[in-house]
C-alpha atoms as a PDB file:
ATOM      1  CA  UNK A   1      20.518  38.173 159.802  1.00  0.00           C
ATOM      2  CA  UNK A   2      23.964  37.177 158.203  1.00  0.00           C
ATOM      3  CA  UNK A   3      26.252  36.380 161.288  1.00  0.00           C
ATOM      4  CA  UNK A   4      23.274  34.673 162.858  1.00  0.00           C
ATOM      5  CA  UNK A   5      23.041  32.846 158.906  1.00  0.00           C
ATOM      6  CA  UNK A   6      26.300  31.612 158.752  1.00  0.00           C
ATOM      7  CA  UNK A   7      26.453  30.191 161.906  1.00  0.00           C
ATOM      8  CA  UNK A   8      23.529  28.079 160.864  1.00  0.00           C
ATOM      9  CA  UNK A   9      24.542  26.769 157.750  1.00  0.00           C
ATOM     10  CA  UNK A  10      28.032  26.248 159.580  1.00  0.00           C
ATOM     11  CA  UNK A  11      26.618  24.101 162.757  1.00  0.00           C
ATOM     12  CA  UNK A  12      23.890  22.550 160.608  1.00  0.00           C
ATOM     13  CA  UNK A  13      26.182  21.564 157.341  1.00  0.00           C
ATOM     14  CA  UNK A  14      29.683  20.916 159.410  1.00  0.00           C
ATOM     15  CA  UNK A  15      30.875  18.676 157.177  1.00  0.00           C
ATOM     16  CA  UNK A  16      30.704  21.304 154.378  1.00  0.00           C
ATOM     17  CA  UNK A  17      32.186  24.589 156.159  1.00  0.00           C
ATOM     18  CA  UNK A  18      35.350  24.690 158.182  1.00  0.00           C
ATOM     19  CA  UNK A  19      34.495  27.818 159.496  1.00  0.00           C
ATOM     20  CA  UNK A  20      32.029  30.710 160.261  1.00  0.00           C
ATOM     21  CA  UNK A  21      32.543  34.235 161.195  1.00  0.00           C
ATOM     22  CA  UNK A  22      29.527  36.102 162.729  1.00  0.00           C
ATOM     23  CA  UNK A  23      29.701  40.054 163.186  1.00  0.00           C
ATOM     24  CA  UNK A  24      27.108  40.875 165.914  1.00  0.00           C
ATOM     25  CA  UNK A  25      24.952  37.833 164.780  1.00  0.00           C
ATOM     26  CA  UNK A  26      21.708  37.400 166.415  1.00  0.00           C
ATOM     27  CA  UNK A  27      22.548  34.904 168.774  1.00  0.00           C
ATOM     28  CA  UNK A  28      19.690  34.420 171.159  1.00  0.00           C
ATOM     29  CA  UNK A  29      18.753  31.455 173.813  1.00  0.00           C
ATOM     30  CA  UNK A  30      15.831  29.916 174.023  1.00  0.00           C
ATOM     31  CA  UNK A  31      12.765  32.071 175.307  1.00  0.00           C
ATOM     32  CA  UNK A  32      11.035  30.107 178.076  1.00  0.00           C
ATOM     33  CA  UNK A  33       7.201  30.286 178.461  1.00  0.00           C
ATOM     34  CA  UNK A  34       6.980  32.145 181.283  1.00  0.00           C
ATOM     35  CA  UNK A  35       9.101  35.518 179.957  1.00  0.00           C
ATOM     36  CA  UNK A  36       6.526  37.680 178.264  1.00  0.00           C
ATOM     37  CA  UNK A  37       8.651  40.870 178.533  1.00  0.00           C
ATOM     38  CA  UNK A  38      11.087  39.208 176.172  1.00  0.00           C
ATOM     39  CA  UNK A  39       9.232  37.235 173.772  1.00  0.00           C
ATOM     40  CA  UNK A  40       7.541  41.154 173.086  1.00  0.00           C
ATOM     41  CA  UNK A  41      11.285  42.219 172.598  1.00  0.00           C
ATOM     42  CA  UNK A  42      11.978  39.877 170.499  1.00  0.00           C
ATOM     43  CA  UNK A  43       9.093  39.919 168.204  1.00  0.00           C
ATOM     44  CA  UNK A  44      10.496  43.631 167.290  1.00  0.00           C
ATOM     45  CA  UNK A  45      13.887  42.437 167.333  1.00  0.00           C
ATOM     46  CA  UNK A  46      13.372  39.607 164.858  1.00  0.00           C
ATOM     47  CA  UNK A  47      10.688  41.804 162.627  1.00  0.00           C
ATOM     48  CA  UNK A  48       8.697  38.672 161.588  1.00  0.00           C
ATOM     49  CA  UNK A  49      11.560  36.428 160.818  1.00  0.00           C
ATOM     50  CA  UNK A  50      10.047  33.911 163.209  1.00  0.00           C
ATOM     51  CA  UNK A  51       6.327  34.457 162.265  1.00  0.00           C
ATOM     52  CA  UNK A  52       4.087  37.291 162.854  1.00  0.00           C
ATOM     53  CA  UNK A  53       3.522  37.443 165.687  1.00  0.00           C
ATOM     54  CA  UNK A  54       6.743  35.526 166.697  1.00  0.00           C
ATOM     55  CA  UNK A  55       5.999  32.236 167.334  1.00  0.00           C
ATOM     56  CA  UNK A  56       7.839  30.999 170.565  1.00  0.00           C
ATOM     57  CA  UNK A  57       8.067  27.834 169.452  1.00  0.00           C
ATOM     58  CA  UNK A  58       9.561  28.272 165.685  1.00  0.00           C
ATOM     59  CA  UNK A  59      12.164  30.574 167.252  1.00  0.00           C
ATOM     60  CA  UNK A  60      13.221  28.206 170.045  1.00  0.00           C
ATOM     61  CA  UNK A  61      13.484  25.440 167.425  1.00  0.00           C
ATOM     62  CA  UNK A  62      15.915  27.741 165.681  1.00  0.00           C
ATOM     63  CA  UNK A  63      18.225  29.122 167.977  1.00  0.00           C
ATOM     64  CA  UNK A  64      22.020  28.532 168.010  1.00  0.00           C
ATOM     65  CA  UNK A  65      22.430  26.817 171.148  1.00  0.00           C
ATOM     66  CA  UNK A  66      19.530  23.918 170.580  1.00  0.00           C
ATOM     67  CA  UNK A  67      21.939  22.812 167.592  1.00  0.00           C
ATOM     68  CA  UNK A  68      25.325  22.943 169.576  1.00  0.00           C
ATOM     69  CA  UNK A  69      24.813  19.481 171.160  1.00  0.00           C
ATOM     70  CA  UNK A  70      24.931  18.128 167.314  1.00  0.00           C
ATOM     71  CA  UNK A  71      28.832  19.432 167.225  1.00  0.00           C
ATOM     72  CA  UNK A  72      29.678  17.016 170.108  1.00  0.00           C
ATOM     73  CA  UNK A  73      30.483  14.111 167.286  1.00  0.00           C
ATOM     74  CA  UNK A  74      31.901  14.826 163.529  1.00  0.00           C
ATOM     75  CA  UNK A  75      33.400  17.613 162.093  1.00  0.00           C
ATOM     76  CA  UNK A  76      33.700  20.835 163.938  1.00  0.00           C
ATOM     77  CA  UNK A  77      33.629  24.040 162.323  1.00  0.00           C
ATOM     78  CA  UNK A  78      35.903  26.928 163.644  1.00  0.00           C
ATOM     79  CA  UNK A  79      34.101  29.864 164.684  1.00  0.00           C
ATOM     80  CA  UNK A  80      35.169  34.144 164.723  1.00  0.00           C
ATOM     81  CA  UNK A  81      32.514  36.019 167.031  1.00  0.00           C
ATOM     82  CA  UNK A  82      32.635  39.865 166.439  1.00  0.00           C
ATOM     83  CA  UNK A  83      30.121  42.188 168.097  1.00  0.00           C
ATOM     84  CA  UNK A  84      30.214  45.688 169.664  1.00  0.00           C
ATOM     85  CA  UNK A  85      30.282  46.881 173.449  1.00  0.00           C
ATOM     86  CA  UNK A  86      26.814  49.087 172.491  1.00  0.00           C
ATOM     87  CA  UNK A  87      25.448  46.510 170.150  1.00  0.00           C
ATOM     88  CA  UNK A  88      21.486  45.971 170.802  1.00  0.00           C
ATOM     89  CA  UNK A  89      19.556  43.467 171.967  1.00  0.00           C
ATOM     90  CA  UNK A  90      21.417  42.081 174.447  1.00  0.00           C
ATOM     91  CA  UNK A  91      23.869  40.895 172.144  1.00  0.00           C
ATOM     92  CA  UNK A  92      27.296  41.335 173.511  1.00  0.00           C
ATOM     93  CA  UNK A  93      26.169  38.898 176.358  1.00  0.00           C
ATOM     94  CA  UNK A  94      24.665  35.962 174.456  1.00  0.00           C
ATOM     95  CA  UNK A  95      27.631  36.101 172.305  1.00  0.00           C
ATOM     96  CA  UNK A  96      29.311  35.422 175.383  1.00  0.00           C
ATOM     97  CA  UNK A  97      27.619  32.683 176.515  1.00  0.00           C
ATOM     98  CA  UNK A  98      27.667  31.469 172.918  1.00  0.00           C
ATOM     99  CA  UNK A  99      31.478  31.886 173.101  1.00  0.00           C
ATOM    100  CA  UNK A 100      32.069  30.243 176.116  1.00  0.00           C
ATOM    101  CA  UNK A 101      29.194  27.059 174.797  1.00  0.00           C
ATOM    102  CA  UNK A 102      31.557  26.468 171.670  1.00  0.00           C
ATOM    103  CA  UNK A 103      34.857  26.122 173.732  1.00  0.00           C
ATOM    104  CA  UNK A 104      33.138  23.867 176.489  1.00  0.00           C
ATOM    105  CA  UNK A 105      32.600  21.902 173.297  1.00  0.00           C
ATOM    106  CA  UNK A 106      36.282  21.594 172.080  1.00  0.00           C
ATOM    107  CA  UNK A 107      35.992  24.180 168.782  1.00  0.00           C
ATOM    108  CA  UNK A 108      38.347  26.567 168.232  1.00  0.00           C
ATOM    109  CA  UNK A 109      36.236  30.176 168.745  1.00  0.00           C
ATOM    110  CA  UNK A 110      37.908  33.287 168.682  1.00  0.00           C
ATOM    111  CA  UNK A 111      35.815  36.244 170.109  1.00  0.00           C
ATOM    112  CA  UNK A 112      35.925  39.976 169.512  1.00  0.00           C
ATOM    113  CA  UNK A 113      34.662  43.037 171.885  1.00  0.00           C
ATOM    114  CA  UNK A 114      34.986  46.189 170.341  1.00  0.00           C
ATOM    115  CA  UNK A 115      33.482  49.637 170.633  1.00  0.00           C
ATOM    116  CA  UNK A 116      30.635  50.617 168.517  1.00  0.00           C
ATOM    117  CA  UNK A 117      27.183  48.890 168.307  1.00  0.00           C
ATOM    118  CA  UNK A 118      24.687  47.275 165.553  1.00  0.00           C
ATOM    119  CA  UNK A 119      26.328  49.194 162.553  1.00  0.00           C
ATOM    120  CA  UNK A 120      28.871  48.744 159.410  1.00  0.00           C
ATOM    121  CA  UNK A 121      31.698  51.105 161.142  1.00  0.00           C
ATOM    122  CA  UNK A 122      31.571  48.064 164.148  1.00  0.00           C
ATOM    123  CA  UNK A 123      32.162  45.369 161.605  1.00  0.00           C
ATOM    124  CA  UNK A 124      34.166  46.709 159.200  1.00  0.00           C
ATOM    125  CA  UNK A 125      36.396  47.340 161.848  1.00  0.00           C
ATOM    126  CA  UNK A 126      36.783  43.674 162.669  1.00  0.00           C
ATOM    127  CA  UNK A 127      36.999  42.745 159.099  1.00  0.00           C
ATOM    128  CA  UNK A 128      40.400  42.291 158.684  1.00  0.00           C
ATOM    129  CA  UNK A 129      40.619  40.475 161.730  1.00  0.00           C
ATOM    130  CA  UNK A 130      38.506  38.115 160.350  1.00  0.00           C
ATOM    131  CA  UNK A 131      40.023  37.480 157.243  1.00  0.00           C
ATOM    132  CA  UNK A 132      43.284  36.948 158.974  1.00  0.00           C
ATOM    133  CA  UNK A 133      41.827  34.597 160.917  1.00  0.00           C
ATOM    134  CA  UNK A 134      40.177  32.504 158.145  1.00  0.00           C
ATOM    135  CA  UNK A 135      42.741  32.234 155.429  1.00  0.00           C
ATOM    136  CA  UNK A 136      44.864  30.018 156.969  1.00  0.00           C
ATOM    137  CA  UNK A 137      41.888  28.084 157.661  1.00  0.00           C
ATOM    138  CA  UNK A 138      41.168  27.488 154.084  1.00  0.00           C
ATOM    139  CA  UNK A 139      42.348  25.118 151.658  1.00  0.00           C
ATOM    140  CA  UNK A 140      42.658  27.163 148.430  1.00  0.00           C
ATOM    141  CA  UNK A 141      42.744  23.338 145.957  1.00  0.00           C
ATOM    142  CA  UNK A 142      39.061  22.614 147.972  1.00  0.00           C
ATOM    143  CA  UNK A 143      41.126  19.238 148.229  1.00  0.00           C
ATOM    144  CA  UNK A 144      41.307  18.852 144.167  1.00  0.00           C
ATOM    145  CA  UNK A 145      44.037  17.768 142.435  1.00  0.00           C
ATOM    146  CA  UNK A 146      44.356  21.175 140.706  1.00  0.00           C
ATOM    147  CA  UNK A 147      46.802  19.665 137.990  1.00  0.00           C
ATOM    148  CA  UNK A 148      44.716  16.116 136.768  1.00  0.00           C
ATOM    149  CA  UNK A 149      40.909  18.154 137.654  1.00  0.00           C
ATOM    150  CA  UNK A 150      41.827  21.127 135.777  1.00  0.00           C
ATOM    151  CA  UNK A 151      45.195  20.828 133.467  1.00  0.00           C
ATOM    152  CA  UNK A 152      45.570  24.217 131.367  1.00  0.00           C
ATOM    153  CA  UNK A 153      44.581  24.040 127.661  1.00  0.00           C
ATOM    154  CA  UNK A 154      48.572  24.565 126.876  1.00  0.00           C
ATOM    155  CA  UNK A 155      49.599  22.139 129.237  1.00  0.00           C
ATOM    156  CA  UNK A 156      51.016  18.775 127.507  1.00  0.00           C
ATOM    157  CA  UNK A 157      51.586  15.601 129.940  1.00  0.00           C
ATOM    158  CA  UNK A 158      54.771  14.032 128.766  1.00  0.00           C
ATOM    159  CA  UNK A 159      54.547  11.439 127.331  1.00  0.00           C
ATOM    160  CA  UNK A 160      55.092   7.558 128.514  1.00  0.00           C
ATOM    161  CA  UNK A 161      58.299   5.806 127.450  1.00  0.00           C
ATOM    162  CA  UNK A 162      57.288   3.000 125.497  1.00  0.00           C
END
């Protein structure tokens, strides 16, 4: 579950990441009480990841979209959405909706449609998109003072005039 992961950590610790990308990340909405069809789905889907069987309640208190509301104050992080055109699950649409959710909000999402489905050849072929989009989004000092945090062992500072 690692596009689904680091949109967690992401939305729950914004004032740590400045951005996420998620390649066909299980991105679910809430399942309401009366849907039995798809809380059986999803306790396959999810393979005990939410309790066996999956509790309703633990997975609803988990999902995506109950934390977006948190990103309407403080920092934002910027978001890349991948996923495939055959992906499984249902996942193309909630990314969607997830999609559409995070620009409603004001945060910069970029989303990705391409063909393949829940498989390596679908994200590796949005990699490099991805990494394009997220270096400029990085600050490669983490905001240090490279120079006084970390001077080089040959480095001298000159010296004051007296």
């Amino acid at each position: 579950m690692g596009g689904y992961g680091a949109l967690l950590f992401a939305i729950d610790r914004a004032d740590e990441f400045v951005a996420a990308a998620s390649f066909s990340g299980a991105i679910a909405p809430r399942i309401p009480t009366n849907d039995p069809g798809r809380l059986k789905r999803a306790n396959a889907f999810y393979d005990g990841a939410f309790g066996r069987p999956l509790s309703r309640e633990r997975f609803n208190q988990w999902t995506l979209f109950e934390r977006l509301p948190a990103l309407r104050r403080g920092p934002k992080p910027d978001i890349f959405l991948a996923v495939g055109d055959r992906d499984r699950g249902g996942l193309l649409q909630t990314t969607t909706r997830f999609h559409i959710d995070l620009l409603r909000l004001g945060i910069d999402s970029t989303f990705r449609v391409g063909p393949g489905g829940h498989d390596w050849p679908t994200w590796r072929a949005n990699l490099l998109d991805a990494l394009r989009w997220l270096g400029p989004r990085l600050d490669p000092t983490c905001s240090e003072n490279i120079v006084e945090t970390h001077p080089s062992p040959n480095f001298e500072r000159p010296r004051q005039a007296p």
